[in-house]
Protein backbone atom coordinates (compact mmCIF):
# COMPACT_ATOMS: atom_id res chain seq x y z
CA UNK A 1 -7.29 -32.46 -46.20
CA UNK A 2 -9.83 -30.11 -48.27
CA UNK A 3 -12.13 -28.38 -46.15
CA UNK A 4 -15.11 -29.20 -48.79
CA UNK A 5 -17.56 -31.49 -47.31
CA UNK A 6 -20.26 -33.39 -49.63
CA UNK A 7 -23.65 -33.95 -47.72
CA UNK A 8 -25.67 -36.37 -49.20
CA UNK A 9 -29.43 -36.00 -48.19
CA UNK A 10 -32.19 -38.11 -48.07
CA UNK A 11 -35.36 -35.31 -47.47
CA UNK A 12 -38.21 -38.42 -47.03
CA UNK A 13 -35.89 -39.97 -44.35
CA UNK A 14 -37.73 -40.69 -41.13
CA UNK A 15 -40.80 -38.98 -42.14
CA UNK A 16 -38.70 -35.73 -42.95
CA UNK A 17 -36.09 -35.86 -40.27
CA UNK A 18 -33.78 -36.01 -43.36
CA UNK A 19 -34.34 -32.74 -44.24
CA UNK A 20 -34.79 -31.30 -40.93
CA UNK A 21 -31.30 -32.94 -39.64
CA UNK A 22 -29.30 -31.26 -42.48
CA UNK A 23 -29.76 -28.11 -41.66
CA UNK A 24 -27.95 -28.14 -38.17
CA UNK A 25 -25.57 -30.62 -39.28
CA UNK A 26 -24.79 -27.95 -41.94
CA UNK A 27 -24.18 -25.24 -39.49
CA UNK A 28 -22.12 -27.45 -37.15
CA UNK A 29 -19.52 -28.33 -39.87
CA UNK A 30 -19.24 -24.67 -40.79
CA UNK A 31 -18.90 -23.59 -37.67
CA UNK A 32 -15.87 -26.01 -37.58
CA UNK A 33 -14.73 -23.92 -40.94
CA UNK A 34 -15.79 -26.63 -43.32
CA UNK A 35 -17.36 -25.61 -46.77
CA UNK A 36 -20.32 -27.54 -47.28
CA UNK A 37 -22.35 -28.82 -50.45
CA UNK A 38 -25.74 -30.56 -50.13
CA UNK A 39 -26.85 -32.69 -52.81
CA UNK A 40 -30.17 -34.19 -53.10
CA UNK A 41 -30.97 -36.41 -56.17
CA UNK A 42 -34.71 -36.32 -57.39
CA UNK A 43 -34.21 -40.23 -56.93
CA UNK A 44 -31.60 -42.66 -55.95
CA UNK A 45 -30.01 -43.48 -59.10
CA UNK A 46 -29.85 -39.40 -59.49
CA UNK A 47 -28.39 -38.97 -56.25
CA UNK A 48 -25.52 -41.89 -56.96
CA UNK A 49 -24.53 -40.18 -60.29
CA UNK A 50 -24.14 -36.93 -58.14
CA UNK A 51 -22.39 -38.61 -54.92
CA UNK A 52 -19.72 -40.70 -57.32
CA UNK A 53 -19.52 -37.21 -59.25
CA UNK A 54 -18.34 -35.59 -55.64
CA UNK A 55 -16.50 -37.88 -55.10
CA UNK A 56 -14.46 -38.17 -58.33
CA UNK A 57 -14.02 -34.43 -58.13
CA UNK A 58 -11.65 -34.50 -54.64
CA UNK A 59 -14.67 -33.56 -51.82
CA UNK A 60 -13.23 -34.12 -48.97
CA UNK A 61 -15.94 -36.57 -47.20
CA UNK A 62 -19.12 -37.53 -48.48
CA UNK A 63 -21.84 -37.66 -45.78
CA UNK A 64 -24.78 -39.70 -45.05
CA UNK A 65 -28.09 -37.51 -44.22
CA UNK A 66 -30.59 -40.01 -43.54
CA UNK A 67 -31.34 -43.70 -42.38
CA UNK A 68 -29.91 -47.53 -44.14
CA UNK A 69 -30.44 -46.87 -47.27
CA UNK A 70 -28.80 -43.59 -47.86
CA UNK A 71 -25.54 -45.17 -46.00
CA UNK A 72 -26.09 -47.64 -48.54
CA UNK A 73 -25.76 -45.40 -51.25
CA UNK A 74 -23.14 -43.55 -50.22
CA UNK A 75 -21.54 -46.50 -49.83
CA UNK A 76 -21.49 -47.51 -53.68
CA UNK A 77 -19.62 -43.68 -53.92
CA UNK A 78 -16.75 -44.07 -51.64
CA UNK A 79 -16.22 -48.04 -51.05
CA UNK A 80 -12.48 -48.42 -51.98
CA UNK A 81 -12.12 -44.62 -52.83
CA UNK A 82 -10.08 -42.93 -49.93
CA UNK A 83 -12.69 -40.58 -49.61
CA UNK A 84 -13.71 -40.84 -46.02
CA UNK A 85 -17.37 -41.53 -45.17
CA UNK A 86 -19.97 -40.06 -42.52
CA UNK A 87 -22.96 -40.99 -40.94
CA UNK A 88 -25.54 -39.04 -39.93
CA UNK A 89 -28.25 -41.45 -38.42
CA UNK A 90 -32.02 -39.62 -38.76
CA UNK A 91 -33.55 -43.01 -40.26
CA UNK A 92 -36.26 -45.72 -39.02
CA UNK A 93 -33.35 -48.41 -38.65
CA UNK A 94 -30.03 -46.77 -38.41
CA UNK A 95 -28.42 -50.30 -37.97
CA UNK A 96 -24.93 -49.00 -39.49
CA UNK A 97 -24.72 -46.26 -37.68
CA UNK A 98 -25.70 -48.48 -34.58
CA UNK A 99 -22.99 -50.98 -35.56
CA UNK A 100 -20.26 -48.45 -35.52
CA UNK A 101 -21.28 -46.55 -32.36
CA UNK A 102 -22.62 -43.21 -33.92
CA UNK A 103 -25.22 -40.89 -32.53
CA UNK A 104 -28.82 -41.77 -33.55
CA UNK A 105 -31.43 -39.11 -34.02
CA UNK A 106 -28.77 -36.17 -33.05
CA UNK A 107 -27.68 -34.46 -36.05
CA UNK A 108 -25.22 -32.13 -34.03
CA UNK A 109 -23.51 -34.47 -32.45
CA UNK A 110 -22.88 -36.68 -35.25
CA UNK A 111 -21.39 -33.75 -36.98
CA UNK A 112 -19.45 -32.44 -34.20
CA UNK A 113 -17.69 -35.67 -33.78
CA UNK A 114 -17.42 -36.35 -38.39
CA UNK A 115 -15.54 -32.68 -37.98
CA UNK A 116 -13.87 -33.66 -34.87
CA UNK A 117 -12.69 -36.87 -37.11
CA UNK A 118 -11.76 -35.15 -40.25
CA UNK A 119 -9.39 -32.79 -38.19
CA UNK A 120 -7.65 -35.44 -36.27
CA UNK A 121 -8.00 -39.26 -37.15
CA UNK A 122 -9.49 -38.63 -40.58
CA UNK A 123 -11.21 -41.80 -39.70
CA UNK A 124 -11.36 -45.45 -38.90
CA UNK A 125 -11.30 -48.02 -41.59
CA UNK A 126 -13.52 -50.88 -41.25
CA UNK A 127 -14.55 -53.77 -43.71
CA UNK A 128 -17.50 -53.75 -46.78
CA UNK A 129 -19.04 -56.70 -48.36
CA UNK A 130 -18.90 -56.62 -51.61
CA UNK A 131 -21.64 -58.86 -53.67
CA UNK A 132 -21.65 -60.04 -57.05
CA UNK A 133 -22.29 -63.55 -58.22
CA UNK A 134 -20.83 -66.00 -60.70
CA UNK A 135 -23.61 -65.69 -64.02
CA UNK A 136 -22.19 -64.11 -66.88
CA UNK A 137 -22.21 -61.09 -66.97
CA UNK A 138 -24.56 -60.62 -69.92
CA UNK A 139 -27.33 -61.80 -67.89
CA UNK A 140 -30.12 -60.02 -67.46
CA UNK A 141 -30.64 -61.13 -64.13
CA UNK A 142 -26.85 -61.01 -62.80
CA UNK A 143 -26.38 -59.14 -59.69
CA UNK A 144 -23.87 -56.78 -60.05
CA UNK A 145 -21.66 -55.53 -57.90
CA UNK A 146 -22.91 -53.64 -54.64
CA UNK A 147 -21.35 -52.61 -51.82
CA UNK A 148 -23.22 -53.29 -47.91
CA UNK A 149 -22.05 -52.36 -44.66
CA UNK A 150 -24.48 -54.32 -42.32
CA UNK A 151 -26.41 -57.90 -43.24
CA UNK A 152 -27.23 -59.62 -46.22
CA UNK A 153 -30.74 -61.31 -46.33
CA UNK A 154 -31.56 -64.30 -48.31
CA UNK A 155 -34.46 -66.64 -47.10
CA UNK A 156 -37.84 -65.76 -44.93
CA UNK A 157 -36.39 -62.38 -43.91
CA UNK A 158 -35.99 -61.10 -47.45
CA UNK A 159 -38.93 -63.03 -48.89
CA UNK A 160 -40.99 -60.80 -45.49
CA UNK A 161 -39.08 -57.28 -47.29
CA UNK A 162 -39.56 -58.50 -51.02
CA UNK A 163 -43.85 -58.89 -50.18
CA UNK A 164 -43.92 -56.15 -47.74
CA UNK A 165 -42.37 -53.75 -50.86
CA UNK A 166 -44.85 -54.99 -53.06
CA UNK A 167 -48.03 -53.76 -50.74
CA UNK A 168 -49.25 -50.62 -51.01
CA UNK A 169 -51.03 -50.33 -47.73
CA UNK A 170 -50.46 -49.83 -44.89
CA UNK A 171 -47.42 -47.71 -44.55
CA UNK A 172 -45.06 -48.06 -41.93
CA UNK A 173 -44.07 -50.95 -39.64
CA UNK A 174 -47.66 -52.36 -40.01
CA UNK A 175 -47.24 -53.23 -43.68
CA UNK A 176 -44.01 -55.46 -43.20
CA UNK A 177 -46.22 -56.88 -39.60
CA UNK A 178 -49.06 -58.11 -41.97
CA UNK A 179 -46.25 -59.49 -44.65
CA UNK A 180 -44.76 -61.46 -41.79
CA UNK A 181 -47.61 -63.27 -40.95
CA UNK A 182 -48.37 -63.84 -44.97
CA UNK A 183 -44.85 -65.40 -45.11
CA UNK A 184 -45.43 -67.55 -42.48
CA UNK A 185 -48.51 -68.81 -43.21
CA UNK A 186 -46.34 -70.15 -46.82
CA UNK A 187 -43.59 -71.17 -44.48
CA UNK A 188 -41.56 -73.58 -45.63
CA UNK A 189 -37.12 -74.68 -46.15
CA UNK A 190 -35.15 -73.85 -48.86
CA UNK A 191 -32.67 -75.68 -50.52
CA UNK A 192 -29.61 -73.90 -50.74
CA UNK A 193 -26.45 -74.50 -52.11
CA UNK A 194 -23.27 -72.80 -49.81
CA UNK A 195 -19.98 -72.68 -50.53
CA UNK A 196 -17.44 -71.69 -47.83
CA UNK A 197 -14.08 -69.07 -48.81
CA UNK A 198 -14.36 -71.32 -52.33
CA UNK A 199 -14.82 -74.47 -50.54
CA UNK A 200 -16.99 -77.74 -51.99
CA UNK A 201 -20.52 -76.16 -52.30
CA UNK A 202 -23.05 -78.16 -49.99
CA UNK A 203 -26.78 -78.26 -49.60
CA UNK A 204 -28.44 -76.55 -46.76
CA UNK A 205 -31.82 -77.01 -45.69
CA UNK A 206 -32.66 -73.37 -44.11
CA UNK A 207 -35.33 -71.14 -43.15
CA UNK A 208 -32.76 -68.00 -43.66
CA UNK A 209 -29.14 -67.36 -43.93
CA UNK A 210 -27.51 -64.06 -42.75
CA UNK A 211 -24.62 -62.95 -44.18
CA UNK A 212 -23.16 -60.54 -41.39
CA UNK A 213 -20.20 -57.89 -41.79
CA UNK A 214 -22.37 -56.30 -38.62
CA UNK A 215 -24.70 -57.23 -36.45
CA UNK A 216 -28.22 -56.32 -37.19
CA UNK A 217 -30.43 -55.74 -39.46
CA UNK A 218 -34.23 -54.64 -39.26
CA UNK A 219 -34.07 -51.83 -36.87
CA UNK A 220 -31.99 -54.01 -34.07
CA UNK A 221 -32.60 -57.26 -34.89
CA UNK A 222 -28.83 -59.23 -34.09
CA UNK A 223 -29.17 -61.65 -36.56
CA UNK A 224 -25.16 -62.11 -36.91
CA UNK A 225 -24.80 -61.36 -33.18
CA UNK A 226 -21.09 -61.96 -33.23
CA UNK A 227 -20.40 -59.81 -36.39
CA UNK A 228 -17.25 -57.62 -36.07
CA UNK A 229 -16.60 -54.96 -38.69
CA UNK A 230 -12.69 -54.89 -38.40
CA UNK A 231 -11.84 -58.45 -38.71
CA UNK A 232 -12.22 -59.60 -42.54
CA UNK A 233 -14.80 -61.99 -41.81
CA UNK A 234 -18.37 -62.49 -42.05
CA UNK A 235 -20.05 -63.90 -39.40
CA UNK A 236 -23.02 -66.63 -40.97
CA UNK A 237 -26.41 -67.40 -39.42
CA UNK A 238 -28.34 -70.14 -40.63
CA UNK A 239 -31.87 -70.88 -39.21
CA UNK A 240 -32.59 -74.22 -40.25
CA UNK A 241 -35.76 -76.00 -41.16
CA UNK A 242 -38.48 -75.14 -38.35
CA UNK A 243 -42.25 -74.89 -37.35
CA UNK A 244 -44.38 -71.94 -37.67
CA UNK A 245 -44.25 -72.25 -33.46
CA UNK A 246 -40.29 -72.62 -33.33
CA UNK A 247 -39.96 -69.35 -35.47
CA UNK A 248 -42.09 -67.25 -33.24
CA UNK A 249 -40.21 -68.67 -30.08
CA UNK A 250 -36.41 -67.88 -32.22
CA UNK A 251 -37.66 -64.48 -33.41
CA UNK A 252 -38.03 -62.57 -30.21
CA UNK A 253 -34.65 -63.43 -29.11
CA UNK A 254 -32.80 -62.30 -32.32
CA UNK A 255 -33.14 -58.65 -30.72
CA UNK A 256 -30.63 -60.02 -28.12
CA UNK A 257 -28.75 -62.25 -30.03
CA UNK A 258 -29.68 -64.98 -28.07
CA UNK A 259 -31.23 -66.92 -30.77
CA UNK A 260 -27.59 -67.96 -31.82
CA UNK A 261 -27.48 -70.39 -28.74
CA UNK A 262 -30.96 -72.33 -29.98
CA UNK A 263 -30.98 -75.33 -31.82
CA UNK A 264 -32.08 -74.48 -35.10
CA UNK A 265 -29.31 -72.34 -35.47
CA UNK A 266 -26.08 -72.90 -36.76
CA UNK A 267 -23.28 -70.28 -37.64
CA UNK A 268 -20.37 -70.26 -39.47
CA UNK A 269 -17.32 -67.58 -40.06
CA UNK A 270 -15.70 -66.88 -43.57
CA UNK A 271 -14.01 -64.18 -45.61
CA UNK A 272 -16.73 -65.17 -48.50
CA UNK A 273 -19.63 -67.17 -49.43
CA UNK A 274 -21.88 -68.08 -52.40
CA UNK A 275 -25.31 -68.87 -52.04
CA UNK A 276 -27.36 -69.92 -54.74
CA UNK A 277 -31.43 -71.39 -54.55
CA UNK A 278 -34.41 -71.02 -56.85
CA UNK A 279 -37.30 -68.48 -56.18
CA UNK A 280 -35.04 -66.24 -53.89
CA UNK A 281 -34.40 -62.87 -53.96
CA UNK A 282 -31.68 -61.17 -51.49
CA UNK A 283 -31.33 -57.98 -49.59
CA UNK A 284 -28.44 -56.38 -48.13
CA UNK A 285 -28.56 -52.78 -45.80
CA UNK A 286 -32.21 -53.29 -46.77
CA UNK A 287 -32.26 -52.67 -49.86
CA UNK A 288 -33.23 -55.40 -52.73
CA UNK A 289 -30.27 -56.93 -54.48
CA UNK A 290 -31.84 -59.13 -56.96
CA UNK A 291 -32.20 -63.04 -57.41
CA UNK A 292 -29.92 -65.86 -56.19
CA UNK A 293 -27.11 -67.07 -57.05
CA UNK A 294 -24.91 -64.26 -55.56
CA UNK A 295 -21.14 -64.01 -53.69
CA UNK A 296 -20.58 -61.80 -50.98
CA UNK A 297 -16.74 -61.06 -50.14
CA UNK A 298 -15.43 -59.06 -47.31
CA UNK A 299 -13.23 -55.93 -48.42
CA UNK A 300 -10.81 -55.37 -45.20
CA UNK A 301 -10.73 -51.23 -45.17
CA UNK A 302 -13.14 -50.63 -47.73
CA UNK A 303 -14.01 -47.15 -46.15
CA UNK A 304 -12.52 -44.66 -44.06
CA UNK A 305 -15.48 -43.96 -41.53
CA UNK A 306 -15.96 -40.45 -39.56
CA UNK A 307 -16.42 -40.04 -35.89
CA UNK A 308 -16.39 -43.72 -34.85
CA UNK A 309 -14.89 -45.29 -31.63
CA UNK A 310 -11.69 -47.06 -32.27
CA UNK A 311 -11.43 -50.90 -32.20
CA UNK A 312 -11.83 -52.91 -28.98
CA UNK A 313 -14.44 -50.13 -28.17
CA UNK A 314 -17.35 -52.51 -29.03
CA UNK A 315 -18.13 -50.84 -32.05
């Protein structure tokens, strides 16, 4: 194991908690007689080209300073790599990092337990979806392939993120609160098309479908309540076609997964699926993916992760 660490920093994260969490988390892992390198990229596809650059040059674990979509970037640098991955949480959401069981808002403590990790363990492995679709791959439009650790979002929920990132005021919570209600004031089903671990593609009627390697999604939303990150499967949610009224009633209870037992929802389990509908766009660890159609396979192992419970701990 080299004692150089990689931190990978994200200074607008939680309103500047990025920043401010990299310092102790710095002088934690030298403490533990690490050698540490920040790197901060001027913007995200910057910051990639210098992760995968760490990476590719033997660091010995790249880590996450930030919230979602930093993990999500470091992600696309170490999926399927060897190099171990950690996680420290300082973002609005944090929904990885609550997923696996790591600290949220404690920079020390995350750090204590990724050096703790890299000088026993080395890590846990646990599963990636990887998402890529079928178009050729001369299209303009194709998505490529992209790594995500929590929930893919295809439907209302990433038709509420697609508006909400097109408004320039408010900032904050506020802004995706006032695309919410715009979305459901269009409300209406989509026709999907689903196909099952390369099964006979059906259509689905559907206000949403999750595609879960975790749970949540949206700052503790359990969407995919029954997700597992260590099993090679994702777990499915589909909300099918429902009132304005019915949406409001399912929505509260997605924040403890108790949604899954209502009527409108069905769920399904599979290594992969492919989705494809007109007008949709997707998002996965919150960040946009591009338009339908799209296949998301689960990776068993795709990352070594730092400081994480083992399994059967609930993470």
């Amino acid at each position: 194991m080299t004692c150089d660490i990689t931190l990978l920093v994200n200074p607008t994260a939680g309103r500047g908690r990025g920043a401010r969490a990299a310092r102790p988390a710095v002088e934690t892992l030298r403490g533990y007689g690490f050698t540490v390198r920040t790197v901060v990229g001027a913007d995200a596809a910057e910051a990639l080209r210098r992760a995968r650059e760490a990476v590719a040059g033997g660091t010995g674990a790249l880590v996450a300073v930030g919230g979602d979509g930093m993990v999500s970037l470091a992600l696309q640098a170490v999926a399927g790599t060897g190099t171990p991955l950690g996680v420290i949480a300082v973002g609005g959401g944090n929904d990885f990092a609550r997923a696996t069981g790591l600290p949220i808002q404690d920079p020390g403590a995350a750090a204590r337990l990724i050096a703790a990790s890299l000088k026993g363990d080395g890590g846990r492995e646990v599963d990636l979806g990887r998402v890529g679709d079928p178009g050729p791959v001369d299209d303009p439009e194709r998505v490529g392939d992209v790594w995500f650790g929590t929930v893919l979002a295809s439907g209302f929920d990433s038709r509420v993120n697609e508006r909400g990132n097109r408004m320039r005021r408010p900032r904050g919570r506020l802004r995706y609160d006032l695309a919410m209600l715009a979305e459901l004031a269009a409300l209406k089903p989509v026709r999907y098309r689903m196909s099952l671990d390369g099964g006979p593609q059906r259509e689905v009627e559907a206000t949403l479908i999750a595609v879960g390697n975790t749970t949540s999604y949206g700052g503790g939303m359990r969407i995919c309540a029954g997700a597992a990150l260590d099993d090679g499967l994702f777990d499915i949610t589909v909300v099918g076609p429902c009132s304005r009224t019915t949406l409001l009633t399912v929505f509260p209870r997605v924040y403890r997964g108790t949604h899954l037992g209502h009527r409108v929802v069905t769920t399904h389990r599979a290594a992969s699926v492919s989705l494809a509908a007109e007008g949709l766009t997707a998002y996965a660890d919150g960040e946009r993916l591009g338009p339908l159609p799209l296949t998301a396979t689960t990776v068993p192992g795709a990352v070594r992760l730092l400081g994480t419970p083992g399994p059967g701990t609930g993470a």
